[in-house]
N, C-alpha and C. Protein backbone atom coordinates (compact mmCIF):
# COMPACT_ATOMS: atom_id res chain seq x y z
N UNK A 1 2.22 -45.98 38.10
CA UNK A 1 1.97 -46.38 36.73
C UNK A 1 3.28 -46.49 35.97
N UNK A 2 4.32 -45.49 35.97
CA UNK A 2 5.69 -45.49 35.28
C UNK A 2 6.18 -46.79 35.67
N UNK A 3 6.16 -47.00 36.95
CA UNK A 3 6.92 -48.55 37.57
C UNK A 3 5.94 -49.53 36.82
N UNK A 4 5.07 -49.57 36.53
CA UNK A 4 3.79 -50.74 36.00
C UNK A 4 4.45 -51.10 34.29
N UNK A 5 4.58 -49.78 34.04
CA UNK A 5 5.05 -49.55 32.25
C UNK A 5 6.68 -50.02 32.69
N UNK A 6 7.20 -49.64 32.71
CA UNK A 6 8.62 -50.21 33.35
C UNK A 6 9.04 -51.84 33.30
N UNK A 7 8.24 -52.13 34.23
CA UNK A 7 7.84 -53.37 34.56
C UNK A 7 7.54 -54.43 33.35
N UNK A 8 6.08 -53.78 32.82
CA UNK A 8 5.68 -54.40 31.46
C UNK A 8 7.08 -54.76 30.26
N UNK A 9 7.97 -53.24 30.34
CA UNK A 9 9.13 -53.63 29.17
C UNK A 9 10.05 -54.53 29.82
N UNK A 10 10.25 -54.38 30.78
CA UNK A 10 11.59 -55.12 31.48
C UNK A 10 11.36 -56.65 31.62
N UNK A 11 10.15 -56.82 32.49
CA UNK A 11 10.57 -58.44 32.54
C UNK A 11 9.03 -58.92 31.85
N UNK A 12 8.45 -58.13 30.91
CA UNK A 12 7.72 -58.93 29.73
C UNK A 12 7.73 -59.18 28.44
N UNK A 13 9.53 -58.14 28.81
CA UNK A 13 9.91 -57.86 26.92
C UNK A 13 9.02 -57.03 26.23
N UNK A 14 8.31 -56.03 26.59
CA UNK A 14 6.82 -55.34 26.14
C UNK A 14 7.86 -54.26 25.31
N UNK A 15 7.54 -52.62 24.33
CA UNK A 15 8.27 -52.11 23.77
C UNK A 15 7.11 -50.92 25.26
N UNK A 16 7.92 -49.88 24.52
CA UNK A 16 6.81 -49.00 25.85
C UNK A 16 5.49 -48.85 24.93
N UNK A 17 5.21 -48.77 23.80
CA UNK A 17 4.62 -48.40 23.28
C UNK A 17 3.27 -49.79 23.71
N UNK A 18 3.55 -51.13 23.66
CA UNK A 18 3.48 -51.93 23.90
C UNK A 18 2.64 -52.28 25.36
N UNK A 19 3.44 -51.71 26.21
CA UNK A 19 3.18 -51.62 27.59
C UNK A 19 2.24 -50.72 27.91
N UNK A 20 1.97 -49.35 27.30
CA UNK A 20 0.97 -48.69 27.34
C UNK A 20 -0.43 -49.48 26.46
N UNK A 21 -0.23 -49.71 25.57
CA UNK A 21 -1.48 -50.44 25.16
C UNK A 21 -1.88 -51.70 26.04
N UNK A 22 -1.07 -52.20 26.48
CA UNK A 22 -1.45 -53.11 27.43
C UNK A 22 -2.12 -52.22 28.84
N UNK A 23 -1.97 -51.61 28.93
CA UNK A 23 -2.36 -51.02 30.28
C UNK A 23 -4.07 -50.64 29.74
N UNK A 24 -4.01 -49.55 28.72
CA UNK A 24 -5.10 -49.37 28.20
C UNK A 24 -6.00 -50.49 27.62
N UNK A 25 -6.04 -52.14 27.59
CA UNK A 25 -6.54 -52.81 27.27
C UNK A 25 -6.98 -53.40 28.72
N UNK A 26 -6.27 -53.69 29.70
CA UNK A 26 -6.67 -53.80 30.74
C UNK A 26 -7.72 -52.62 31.68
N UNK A 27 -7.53 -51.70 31.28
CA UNK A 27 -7.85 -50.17 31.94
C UNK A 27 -9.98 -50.56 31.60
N UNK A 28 -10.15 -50.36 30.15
CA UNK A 28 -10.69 -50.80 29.06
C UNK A 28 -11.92 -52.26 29.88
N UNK A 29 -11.36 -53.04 30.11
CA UNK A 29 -11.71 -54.74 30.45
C UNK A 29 -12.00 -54.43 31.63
N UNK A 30 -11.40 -53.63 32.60
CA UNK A 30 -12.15 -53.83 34.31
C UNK A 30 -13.14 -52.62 33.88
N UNK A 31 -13.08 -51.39 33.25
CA UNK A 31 -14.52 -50.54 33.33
C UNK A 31 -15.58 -51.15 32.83
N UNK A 32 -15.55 -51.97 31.61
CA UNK A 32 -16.53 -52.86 31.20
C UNK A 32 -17.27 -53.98 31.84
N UNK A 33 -16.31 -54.66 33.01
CA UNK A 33 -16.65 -55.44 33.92
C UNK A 33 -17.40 -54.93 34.98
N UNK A 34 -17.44 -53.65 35.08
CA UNK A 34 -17.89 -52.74 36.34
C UNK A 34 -16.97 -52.98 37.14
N UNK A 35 -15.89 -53.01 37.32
CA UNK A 35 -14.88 -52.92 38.47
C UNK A 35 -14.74 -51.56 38.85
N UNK A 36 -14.86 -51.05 40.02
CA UNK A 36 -14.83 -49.67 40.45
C UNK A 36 -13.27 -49.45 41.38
N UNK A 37 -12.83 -48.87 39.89
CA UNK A 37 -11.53 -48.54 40.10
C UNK A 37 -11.06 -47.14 40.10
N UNK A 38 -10.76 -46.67 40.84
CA UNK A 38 -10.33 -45.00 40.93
C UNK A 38 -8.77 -44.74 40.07
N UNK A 39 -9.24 -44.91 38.81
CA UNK A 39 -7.82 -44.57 37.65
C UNK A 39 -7.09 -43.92 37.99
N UNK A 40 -7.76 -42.41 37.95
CA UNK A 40 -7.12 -40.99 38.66
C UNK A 40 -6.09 -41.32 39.94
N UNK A 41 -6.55 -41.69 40.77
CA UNK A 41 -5.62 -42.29 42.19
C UNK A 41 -4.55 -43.11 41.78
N UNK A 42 -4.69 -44.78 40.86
CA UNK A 42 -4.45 -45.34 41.09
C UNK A 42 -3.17 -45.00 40.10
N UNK A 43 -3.41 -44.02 39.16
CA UNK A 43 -2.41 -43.82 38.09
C UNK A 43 -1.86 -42.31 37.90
N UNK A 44 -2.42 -41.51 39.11
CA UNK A 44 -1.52 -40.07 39.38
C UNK A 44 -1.62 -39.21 37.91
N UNK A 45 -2.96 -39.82 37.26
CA UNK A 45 -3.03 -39.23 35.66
C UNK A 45 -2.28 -39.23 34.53
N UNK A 46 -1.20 -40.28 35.02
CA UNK A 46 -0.31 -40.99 33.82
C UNK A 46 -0.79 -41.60 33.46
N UNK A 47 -1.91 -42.38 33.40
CA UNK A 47 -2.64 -42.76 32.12
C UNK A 47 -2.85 -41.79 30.88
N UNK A 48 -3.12 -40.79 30.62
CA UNK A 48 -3.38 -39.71 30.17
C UNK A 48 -1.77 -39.18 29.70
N UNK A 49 -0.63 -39.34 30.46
CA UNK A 49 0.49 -39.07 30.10
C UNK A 49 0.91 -40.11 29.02
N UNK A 50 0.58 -41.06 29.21
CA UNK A 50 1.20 -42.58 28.41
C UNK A 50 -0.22 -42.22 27.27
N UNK A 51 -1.39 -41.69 26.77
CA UNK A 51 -1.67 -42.19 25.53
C UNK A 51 -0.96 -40.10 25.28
N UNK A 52 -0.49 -39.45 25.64
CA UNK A 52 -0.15 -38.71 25.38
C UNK A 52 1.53 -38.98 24.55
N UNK A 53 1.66 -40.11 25.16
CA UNK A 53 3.09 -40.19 24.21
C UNK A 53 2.63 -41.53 23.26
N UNK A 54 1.88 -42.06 23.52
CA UNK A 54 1.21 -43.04 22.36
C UNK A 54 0.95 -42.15 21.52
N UNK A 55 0.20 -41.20 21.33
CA UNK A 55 -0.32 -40.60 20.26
C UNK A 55 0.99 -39.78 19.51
N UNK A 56 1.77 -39.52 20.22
CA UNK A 56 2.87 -38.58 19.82
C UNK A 56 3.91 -39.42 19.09
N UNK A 57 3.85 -40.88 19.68
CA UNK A 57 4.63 -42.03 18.91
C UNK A 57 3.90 -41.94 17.69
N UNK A 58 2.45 -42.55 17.73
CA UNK A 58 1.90 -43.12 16.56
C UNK A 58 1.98 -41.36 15.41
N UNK A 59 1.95 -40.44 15.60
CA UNK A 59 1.97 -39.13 15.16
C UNK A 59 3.79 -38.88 14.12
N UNK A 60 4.40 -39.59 14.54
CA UNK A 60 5.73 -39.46 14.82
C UNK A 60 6.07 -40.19 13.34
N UNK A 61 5.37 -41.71 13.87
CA UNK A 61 5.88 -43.40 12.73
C UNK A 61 4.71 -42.54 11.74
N UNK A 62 3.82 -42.28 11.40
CA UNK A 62 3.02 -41.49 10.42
C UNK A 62 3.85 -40.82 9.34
N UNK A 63 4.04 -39.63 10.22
CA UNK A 63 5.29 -38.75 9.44
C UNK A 63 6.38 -39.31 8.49
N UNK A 64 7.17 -40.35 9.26
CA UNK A 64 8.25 -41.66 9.48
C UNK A 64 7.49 -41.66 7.98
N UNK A 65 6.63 -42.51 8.18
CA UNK A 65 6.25 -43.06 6.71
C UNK A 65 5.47 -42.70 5.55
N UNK A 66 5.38 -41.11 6.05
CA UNK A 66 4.79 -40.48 4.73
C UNK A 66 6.02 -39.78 3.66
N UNK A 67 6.98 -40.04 4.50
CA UNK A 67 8.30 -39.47 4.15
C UNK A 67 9.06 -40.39 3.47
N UNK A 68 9.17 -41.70 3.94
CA UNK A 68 9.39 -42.61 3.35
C UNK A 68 8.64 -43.19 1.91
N UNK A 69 7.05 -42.89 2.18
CA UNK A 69 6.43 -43.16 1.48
C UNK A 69 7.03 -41.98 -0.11
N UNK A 70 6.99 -41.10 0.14
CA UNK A 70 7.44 -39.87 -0.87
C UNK A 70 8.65 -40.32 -1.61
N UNK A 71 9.81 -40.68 -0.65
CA UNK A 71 11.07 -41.01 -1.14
C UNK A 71 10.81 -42.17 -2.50
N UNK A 72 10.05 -43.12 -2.00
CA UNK A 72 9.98 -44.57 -2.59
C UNK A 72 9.25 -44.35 -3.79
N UNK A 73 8.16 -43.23 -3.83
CA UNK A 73 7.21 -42.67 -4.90
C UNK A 73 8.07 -41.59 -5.90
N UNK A 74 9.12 -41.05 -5.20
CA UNK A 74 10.07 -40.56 -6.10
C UNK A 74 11.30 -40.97 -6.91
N UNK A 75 11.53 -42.23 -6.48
CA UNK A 75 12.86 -43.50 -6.63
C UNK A 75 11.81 -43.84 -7.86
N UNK A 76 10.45 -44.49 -7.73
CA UNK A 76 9.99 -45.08 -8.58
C UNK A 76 9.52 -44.59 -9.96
N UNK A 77 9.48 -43.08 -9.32
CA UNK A 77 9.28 -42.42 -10.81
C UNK A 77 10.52 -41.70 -11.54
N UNK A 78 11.95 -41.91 -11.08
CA UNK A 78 12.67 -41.79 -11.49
C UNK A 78 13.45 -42.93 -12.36
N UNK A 79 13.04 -44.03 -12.07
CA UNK A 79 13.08 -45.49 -12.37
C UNK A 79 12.46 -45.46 -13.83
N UNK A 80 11.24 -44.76 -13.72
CA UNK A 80 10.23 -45.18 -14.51
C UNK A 80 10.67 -43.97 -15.77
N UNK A 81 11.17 -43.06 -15.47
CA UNK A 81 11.83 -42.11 -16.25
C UNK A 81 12.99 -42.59 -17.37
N UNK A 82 14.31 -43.26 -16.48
CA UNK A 82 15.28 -44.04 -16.93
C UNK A 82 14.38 -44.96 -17.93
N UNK A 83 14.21 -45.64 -17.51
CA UNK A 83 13.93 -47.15 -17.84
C UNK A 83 12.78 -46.04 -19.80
N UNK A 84 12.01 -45.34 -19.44
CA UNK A 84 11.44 -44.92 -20.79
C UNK A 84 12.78 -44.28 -21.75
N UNK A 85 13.88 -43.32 -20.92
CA UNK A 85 14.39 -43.34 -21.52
C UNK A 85 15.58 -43.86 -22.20
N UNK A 86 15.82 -45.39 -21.41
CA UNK A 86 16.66 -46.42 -22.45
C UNK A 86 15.84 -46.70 -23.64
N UNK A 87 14.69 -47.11 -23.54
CA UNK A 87 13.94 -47.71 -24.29
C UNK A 87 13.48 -47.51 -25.52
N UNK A 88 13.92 -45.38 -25.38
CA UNK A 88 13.84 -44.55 -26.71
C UNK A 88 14.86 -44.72 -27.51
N UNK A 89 16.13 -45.37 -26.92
CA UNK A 89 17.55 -45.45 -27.46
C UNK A 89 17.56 -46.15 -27.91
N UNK A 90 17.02 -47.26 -27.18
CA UNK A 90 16.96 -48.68 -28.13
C UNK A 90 16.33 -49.01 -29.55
N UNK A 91 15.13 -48.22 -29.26
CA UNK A 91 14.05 -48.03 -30.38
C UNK A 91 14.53 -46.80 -31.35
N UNK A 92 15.32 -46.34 -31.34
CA UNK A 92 15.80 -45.26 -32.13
C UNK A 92 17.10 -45.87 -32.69
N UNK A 93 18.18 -47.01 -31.95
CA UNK A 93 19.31 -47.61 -32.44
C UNK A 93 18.51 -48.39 -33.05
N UNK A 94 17.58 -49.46 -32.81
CA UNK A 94 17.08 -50.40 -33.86
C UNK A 94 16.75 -49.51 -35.19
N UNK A 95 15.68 -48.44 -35.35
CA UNK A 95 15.53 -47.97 -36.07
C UNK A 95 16.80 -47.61 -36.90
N UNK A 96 17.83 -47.00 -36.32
CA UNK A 96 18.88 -46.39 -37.24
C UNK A 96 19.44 -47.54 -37.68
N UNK A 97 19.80 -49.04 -37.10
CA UNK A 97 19.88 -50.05 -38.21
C UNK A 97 19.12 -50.72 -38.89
N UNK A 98 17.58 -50.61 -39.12
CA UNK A 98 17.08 -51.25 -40.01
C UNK A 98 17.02 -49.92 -41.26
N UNK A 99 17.35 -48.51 -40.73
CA UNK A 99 16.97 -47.70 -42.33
C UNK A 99 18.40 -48.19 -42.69
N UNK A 100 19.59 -48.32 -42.24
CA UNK A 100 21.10 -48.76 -42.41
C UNK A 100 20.97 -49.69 -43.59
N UNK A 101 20.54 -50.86 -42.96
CA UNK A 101 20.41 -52.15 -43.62
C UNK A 101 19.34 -52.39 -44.66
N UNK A 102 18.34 -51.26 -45.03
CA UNK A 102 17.83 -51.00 -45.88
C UNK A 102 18.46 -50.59 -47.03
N UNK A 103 19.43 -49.77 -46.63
CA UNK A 103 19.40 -48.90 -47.62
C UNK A 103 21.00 -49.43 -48.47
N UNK A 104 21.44 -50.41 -47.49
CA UNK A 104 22.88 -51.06 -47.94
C UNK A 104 22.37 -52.77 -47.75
N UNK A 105 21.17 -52.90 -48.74
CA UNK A 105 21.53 -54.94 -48.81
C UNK A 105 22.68 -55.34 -48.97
């Protein structure tokens, strides 16, 4: 099975991640067909090893992007912080020149 996944990245351009889903889509398509295929034999229980690092990938890019996700949710509310507090300056400099110009026609 490692040589099969191997195989898949090398001369199909597959990612491994890639190559295991391909295996599992094929795996998937002959049990449904009734093809009587002895997995266990034919894959030394690296099938089971490969969604074991699928899951540990997809477990992994999750994290990846809840972290990312946080960063971008904290950029934006720091953004959103700035940006209110120019806006008090501005509205407080306009104010201090219209009582200005009030009070000196």
């Amino acid at each position: 099975m490692e040589n099969l996944l191997h195989r898949l990245e090398n001369e199909a351009g597959l990612s491994q991640q890639q190559a295991v889903e391909s295996m599992r889509v094929m795996k998937s398509y002959l049990d449904d067909e009734g093809a009587n295929v002895d997995w266990n034999h034919l894959f030394k229980g690296e099938l089971e090893d490969g969604k074991e690092k699928a899951d540990g990938f997809f477990d992994n890019l999750a994290d990846k992007t809840r972290d990312m996700a946080d960063k971008v949710k904290d950029k934006l509310q720091d953004w959103g912080h700035d940006a209110k507090d120019q806006a008090q300056d501005v509205a407080s400099d306009a104010d201090n020149y219209l009582n200005k110009n009030r009070q000196n026609p």
